[in-house]
C-alpha atoms as a PDB file:
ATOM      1  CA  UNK A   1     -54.523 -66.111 -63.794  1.00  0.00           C
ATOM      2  CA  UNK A   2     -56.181 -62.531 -64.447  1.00  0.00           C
ATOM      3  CA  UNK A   3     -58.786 -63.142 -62.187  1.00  0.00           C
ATOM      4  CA  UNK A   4     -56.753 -64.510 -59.741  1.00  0.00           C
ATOM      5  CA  UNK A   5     -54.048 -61.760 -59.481  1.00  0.00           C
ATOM      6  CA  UNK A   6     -57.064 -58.666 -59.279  1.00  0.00           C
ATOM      7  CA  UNK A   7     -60.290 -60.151 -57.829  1.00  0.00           C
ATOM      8  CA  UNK A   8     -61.576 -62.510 -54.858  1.00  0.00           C
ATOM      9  CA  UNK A   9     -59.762 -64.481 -52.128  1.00  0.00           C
ATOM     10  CA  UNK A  10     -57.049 -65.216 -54.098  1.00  0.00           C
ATOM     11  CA  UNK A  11     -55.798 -61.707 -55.151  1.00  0.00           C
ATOM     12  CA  UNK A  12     -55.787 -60.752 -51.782  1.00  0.00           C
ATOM     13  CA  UNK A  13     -52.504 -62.883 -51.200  1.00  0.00           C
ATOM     14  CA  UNK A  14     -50.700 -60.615 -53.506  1.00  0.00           C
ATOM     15  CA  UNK A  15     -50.477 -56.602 -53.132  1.00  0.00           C
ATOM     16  CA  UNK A  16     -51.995 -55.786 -57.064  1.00  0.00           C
ATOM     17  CA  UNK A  17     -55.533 -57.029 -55.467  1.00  0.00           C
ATOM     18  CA  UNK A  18     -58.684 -54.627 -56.731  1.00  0.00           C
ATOM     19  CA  UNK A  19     -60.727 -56.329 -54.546  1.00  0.00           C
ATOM     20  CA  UNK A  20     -61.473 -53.595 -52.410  1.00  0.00           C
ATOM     21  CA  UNK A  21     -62.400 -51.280 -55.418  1.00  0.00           C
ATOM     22  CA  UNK A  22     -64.409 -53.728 -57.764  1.00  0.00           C
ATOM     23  CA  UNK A  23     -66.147 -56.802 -57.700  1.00  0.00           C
ATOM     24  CA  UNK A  24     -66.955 -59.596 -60.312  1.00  0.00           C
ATOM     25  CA  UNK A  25     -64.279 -60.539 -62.748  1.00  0.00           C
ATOM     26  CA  UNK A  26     -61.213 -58.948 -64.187  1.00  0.00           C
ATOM     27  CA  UNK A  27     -61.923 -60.337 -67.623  1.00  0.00           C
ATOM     28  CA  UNK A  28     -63.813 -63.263 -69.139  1.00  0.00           C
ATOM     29  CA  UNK A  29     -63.326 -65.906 -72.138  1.00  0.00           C
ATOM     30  CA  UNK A  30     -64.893 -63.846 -74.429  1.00  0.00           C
ATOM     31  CA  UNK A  31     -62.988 -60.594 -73.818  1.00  0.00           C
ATOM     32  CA  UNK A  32     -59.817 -62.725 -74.300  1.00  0.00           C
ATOM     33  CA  UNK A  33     -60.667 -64.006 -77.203  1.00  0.00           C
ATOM     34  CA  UNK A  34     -61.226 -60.627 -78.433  1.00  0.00           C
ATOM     35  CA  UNK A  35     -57.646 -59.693 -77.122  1.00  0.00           C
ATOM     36  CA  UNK A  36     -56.092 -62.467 -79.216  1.00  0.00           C
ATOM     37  CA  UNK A  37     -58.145 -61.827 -82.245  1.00  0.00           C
ATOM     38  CA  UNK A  38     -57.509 -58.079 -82.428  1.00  0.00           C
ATOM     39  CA  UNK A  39     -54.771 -56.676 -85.019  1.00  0.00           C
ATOM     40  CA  UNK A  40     -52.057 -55.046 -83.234  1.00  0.00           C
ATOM     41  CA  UNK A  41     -52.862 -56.707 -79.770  1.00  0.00           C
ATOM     42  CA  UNK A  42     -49.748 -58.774 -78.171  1.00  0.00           C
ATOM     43  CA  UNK A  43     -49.952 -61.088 -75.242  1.00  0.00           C
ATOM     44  CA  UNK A  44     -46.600 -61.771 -73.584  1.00  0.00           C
ATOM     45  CA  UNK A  45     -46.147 -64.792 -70.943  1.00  0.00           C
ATOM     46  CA  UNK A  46     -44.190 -65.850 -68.338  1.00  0.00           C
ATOM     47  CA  UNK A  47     -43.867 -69.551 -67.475  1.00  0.00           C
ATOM     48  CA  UNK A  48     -41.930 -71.696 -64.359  1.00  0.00           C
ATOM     49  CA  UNK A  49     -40.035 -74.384 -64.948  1.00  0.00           C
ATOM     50  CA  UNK A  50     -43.409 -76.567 -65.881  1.00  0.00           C
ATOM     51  CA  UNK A  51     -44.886 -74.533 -68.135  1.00  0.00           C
ATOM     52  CA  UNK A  52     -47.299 -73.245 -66.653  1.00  0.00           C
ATOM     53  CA  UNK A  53     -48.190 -69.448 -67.226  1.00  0.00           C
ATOM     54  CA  UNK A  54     -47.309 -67.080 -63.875  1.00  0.00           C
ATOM     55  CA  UNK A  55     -47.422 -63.772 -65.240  1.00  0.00           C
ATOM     56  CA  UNK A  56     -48.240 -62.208 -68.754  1.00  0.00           C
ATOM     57  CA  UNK A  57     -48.820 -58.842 -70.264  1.00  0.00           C
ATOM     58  CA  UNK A  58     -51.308 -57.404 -73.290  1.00  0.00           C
ATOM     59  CA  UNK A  59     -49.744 -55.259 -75.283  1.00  0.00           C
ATOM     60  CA  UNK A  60     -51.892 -53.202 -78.280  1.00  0.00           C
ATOM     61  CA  UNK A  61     -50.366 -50.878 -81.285  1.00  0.00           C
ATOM     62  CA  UNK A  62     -51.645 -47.303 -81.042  1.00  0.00           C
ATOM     63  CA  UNK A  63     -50.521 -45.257 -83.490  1.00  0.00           C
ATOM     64  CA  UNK A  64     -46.715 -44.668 -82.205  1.00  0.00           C
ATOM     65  CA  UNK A  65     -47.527 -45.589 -78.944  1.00  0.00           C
ATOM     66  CA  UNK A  66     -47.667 -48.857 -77.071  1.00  0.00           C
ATOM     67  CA  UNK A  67     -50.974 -49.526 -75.010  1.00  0.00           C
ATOM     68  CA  UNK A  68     -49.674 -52.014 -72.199  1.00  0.00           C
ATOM     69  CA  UNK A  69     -52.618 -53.461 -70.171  1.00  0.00           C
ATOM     70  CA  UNK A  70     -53.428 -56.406 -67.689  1.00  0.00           C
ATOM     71  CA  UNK A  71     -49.723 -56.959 -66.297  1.00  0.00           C
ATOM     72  CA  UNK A  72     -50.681 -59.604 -63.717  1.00  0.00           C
ATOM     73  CA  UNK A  73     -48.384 -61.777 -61.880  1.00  0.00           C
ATOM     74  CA  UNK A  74     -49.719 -65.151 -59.966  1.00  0.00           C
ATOM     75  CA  UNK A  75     -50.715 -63.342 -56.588  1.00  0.00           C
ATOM     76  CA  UNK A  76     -47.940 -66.164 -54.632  1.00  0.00           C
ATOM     77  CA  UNK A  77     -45.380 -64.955 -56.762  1.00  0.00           C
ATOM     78  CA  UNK A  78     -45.740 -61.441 -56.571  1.00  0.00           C
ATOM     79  CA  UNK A  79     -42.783 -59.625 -55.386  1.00  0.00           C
ATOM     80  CA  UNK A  80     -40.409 -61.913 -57.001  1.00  0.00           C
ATOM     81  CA  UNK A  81     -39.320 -60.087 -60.026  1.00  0.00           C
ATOM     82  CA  UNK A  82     -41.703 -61.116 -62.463  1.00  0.00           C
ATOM     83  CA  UNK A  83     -43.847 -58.028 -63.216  1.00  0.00           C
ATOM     84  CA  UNK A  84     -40.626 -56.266 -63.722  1.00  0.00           C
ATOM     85  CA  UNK A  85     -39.419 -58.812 -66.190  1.00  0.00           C
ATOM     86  CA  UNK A  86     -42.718 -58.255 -68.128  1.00  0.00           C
ATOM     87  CA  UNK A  87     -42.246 -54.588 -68.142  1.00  0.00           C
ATOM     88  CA  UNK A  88     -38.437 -54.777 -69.729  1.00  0.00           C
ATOM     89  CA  UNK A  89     -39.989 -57.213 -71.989  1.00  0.00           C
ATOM     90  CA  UNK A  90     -42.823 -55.272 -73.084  1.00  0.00           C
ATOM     91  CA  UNK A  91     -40.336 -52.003 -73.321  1.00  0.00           C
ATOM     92  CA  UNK A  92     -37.727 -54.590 -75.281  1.00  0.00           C
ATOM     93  CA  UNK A  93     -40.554 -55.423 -77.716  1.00  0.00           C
ATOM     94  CA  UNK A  94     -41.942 -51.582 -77.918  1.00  0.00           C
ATOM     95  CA  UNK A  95     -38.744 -50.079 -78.727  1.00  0.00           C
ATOM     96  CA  UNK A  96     -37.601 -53.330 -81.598  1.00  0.00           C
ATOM     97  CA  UNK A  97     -41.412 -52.295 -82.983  1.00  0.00           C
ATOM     98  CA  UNK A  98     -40.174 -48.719 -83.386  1.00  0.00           C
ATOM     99  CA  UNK A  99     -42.966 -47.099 -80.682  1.00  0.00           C
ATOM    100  CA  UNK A 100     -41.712 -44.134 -79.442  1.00  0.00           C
ATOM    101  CA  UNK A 101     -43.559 -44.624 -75.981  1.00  0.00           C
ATOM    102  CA  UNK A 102     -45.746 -47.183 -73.501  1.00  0.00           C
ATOM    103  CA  UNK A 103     -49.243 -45.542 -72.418  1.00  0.00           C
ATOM    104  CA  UNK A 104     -51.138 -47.559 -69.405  1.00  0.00           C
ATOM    105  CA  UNK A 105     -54.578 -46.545 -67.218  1.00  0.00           C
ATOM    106  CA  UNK A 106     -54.195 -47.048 -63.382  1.00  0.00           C
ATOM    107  CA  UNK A 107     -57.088 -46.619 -61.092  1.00  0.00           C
ATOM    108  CA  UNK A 108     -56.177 -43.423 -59.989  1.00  0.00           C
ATOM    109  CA  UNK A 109     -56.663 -44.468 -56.140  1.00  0.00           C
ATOM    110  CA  UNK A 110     -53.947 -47.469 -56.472  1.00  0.00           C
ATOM    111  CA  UNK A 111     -51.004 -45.117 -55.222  1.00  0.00           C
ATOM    112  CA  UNK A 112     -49.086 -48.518 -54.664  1.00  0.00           C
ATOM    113  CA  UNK A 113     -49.117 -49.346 -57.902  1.00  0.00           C
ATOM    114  CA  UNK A 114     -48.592 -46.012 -59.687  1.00  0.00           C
ATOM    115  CA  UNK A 115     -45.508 -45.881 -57.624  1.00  0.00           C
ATOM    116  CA  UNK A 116     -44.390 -48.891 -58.781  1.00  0.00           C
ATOM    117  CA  UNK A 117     -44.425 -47.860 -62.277  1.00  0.00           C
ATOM    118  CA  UNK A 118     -42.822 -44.724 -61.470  1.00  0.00           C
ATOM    119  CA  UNK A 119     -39.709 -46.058 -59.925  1.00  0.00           C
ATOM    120  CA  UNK A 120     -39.975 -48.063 -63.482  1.00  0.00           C
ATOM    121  CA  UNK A 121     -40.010 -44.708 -65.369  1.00  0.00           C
ATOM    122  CA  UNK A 122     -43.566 -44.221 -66.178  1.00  0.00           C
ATOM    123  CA  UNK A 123     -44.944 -40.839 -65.426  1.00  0.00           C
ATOM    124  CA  UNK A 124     -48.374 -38.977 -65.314  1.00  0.00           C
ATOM    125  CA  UNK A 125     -49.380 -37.134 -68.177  1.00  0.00           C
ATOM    126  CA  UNK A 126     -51.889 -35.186 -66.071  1.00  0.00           C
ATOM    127  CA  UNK A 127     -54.939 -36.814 -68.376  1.00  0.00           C
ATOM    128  CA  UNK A 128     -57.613 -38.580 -66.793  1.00  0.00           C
ATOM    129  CA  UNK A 129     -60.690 -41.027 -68.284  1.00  0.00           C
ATOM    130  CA  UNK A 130     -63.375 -42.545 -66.532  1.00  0.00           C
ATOM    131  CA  UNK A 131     -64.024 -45.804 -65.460  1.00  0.00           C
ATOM    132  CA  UNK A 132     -65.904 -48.459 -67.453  1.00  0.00           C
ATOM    133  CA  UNK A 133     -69.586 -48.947 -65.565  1.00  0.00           C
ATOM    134  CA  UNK A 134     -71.672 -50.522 -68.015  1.00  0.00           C
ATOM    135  CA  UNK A 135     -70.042 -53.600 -68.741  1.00  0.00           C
ATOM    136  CA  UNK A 136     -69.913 -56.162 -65.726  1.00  0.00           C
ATOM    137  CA  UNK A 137     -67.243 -58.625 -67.984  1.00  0.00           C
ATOM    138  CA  UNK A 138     -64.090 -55.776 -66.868  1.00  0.00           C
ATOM    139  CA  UNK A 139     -66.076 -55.780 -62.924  1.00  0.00           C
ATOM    140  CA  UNK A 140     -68.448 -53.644 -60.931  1.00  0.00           C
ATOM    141  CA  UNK A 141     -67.253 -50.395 -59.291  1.00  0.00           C
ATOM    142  CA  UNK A 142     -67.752 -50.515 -55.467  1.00  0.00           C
ATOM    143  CA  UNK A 143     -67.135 -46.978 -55.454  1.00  0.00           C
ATOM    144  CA  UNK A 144     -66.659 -44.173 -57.848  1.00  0.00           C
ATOM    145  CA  UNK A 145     -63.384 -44.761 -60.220  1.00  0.00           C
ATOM    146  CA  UNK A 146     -61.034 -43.369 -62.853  1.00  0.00           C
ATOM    147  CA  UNK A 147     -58.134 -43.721 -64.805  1.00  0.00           C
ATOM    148  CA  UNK A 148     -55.050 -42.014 -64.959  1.00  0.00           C
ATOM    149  CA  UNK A 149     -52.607 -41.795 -67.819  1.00  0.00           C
ATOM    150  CA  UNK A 150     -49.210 -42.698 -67.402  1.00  0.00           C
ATOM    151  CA  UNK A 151     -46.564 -43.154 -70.264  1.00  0.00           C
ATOM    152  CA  UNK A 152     -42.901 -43.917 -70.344  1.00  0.00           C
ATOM    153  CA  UNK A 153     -41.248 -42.333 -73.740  1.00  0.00           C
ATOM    154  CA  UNK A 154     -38.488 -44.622 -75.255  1.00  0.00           C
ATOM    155  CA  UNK A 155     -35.021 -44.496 -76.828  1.00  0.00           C
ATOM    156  CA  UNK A 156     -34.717 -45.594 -80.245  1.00  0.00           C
ATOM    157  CA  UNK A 157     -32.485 -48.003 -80.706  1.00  0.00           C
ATOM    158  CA  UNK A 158     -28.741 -47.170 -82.345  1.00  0.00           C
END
């Protein structure tokens, strides 16, 4: 589903596509694994009417903050509502956890997608880190990247 929604053909069909930016994969067995076997790392789903999995979230404990990473959405789907479910979900489950904010990376040249987390309250902390080159398992740069920070503080709860 990763791999679907970000690289190749397929991710093409939906507007999240990377395909331009990076090639190889988005993530492989291994570095899933590794998501599911670290402590403090959360993977939220979303599933149609036959179970099958159409969208999903990680979501990793930092210190008070909530690191929310690979939001994909099946790239036929996309536009439907279900990244935005994810997101109140991932803010629902942030906020019962007692964080006091969600931090994300976005390649800095996605202004789509920045956008779209900005209408959702997420906002640009003005910090910046580079892009991962050395390990072909997260994909290979087609041109110079980086990250920016964005973060969305939350209300406790009453």
């Amino acid at each position: 589903l990763v791999n679907s929604a970000y690289r190749g053909e397929s991710s093409k069909k939906g507007w999240t596509t990377e395909a331009e930016l990076l090639d190889g994969l988005r993530t492989d067995e291994k570095s899933l694994n590794e998501l599911f076997k670290k402590p403090g790392s959360v993977i939220l789903k979303c599933t149609n009417e036959k179970s099958e999995i159409i969208g999903c979230v990680n979501l990793q404990s930092e210190k008070s903050s909530l690191y929310l990473g690979m939001l994909t959405v099946s790239p036929n789907l996309q536009g439907g509502g279900i990244g935005k479910k994810l997101l109140i979900s991932s803010e629902e489950f942030a906020i019962a956890n007692n964080f006091k904010s969600i931090v994300m990376t976005v390649i800095s040249v996605r202004k789509e997608l920045i956008a779209w987390y900005e209408r959702h309250g997420y906002g640009k902390t003005g910090e910046s880190k580079p892009f991962p080159t050395g390990d072909p398992s997260f994909g290979i740069p087609l041109k110079p990247l980086e990250f920016i920070v964005l973060e969305k503080k939350l209300q406790e709860r009453r």
